[in-house]
Protein backbone atom coordinates (compact mmCIF):
# COMPACT_ATOMS: atom_id res chain seq x y z
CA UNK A 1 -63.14 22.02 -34.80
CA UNK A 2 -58.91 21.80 -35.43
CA UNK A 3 -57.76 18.91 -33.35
CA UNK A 4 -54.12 19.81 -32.26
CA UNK A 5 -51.55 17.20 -33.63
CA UNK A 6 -49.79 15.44 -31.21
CA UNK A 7 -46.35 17.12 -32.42
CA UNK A 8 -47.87 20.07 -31.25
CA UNK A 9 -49.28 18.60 -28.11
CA UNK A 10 -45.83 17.14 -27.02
CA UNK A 11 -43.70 20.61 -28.26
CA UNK A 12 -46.55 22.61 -26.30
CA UNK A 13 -45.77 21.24 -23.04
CA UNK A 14 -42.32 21.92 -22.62
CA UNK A 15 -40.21 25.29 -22.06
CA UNK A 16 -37.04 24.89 -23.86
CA UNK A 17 -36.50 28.70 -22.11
CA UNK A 18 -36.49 27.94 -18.61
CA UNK A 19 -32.86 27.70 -17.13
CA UNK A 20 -30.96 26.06 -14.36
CA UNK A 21 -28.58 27.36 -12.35
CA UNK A 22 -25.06 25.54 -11.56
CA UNK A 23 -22.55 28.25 -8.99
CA UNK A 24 -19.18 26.61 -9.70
CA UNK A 25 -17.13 27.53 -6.88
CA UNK A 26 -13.07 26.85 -6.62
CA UNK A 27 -10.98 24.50 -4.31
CA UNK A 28 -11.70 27.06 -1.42
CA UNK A 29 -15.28 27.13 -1.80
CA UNK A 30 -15.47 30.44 -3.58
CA UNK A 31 -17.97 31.16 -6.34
CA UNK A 32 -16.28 31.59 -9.42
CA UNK A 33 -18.47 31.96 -11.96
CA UNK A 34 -22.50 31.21 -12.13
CA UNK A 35 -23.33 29.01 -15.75
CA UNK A 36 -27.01 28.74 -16.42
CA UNK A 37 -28.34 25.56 -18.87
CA UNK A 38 -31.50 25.51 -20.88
CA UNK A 39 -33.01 22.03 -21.59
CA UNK A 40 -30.72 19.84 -24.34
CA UNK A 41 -32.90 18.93 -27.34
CA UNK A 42 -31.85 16.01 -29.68
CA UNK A 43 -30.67 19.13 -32.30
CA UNK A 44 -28.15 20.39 -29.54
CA UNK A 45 -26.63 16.69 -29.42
CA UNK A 46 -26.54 16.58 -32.88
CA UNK A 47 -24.93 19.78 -33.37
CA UNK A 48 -22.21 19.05 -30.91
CA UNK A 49 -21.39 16.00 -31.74
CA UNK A 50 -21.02 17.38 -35.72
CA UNK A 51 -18.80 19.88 -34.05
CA UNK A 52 -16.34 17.56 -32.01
CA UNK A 53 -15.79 15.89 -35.14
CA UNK A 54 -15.80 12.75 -33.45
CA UNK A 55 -17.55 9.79 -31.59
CA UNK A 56 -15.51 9.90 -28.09
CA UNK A 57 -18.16 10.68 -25.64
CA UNK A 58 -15.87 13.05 -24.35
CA UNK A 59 -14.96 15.25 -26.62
CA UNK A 60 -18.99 15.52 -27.09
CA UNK A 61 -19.49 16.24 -24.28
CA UNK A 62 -16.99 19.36 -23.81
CA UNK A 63 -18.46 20.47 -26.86
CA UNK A 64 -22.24 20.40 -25.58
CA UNK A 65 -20.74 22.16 -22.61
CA UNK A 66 -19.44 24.91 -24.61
CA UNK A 67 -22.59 25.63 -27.26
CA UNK A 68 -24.82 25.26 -23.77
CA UNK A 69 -23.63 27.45 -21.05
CA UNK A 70 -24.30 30.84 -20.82
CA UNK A 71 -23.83 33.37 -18.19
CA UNK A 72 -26.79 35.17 -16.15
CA UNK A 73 -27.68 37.62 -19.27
CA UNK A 74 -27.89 34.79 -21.95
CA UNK A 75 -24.68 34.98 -23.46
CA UNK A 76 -22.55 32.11 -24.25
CA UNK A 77 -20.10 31.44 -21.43
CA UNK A 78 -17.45 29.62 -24.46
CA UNK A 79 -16.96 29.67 -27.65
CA UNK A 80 -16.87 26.19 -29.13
CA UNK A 81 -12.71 26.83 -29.92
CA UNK A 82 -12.49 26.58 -25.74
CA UNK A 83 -13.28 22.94 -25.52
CA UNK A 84 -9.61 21.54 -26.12
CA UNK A 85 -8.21 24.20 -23.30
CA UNK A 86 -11.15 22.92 -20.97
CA UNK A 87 -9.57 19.53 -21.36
CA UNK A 88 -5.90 20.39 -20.93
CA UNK A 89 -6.40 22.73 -18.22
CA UNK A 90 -9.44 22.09 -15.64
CA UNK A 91 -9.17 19.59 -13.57
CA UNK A 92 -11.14 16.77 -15.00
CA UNK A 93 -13.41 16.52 -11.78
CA UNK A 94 -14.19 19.92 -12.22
CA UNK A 95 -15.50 19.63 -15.93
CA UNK A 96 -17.24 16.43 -14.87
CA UNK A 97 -19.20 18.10 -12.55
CA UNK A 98 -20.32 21.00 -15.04
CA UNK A 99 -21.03 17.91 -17.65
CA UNK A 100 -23.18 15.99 -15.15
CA UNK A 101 -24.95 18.86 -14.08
CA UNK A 102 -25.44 19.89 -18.11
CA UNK A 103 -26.90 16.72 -18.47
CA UNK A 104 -29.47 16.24 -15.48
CA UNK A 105 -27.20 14.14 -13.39
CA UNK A 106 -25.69 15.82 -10.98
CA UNK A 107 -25.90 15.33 -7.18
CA UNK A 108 -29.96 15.78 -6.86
CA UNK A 109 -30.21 12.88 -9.24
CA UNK A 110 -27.18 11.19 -8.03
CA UNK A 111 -29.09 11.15 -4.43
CA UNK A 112 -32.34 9.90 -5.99
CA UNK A 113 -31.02 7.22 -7.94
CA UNK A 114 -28.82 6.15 -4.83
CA UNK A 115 -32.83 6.23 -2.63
CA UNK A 116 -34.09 3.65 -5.55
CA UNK A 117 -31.26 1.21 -5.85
């Protein structure tokens, strides 16, 4: 009998499909827009950070915003040319909050990790 690998064990057990949810809403508490993320893989960093065409952490992670979001029927929400304007023109702790919640830590985790300390 085949024994599995363990590559194939590990890649088995996760659905790189399955999406979040973030509902950004304005100052007033309107909904603006819905954004839905798929997990980040190690390739996505990669690609993003080959992208920014630089090491500021950033400017990385505009650019993993961009190639990541996507809007309810799995198109891209940006195009990678819309991180600069993201930058000059959202407030910052607007994109912050879209970047923490792209990157699992966003006010669930945020919560938990205040429980632990």
């Amino acid at each position: 009998m085949a024994q599995n690998r363990t590559v194939d064990l590990l890649v088995g057990a996760f659905d790189l499909n399955q999406r979040r949810k973030f509902e950004l809403k304005n100052a007033e508490g309107k909904k603006v827009v819905d954004l839905f993320f798929k997990p980040i893989t190690r390739a996505d960093r990669k690609k993003a950070q080959s992208l920014s065409g630089t090491e500021e952490a950033l400017d990385i992670s505009t650019q993993m915003l961009c190639q990541m979001a996507e809007l309810e029927d799995g198109t891209k929400a940006f195009a990678a040319a819309d991180a600069p304007k993201l930058q000059r023109q959202l407030p910052e702790s607007v994109l912050n909050e879209l970047e923490l919640f792209l990157f699992g830590l966003g006010e669930e985790a945020s919560l938990e990790e205040a429980k632990n300390d």
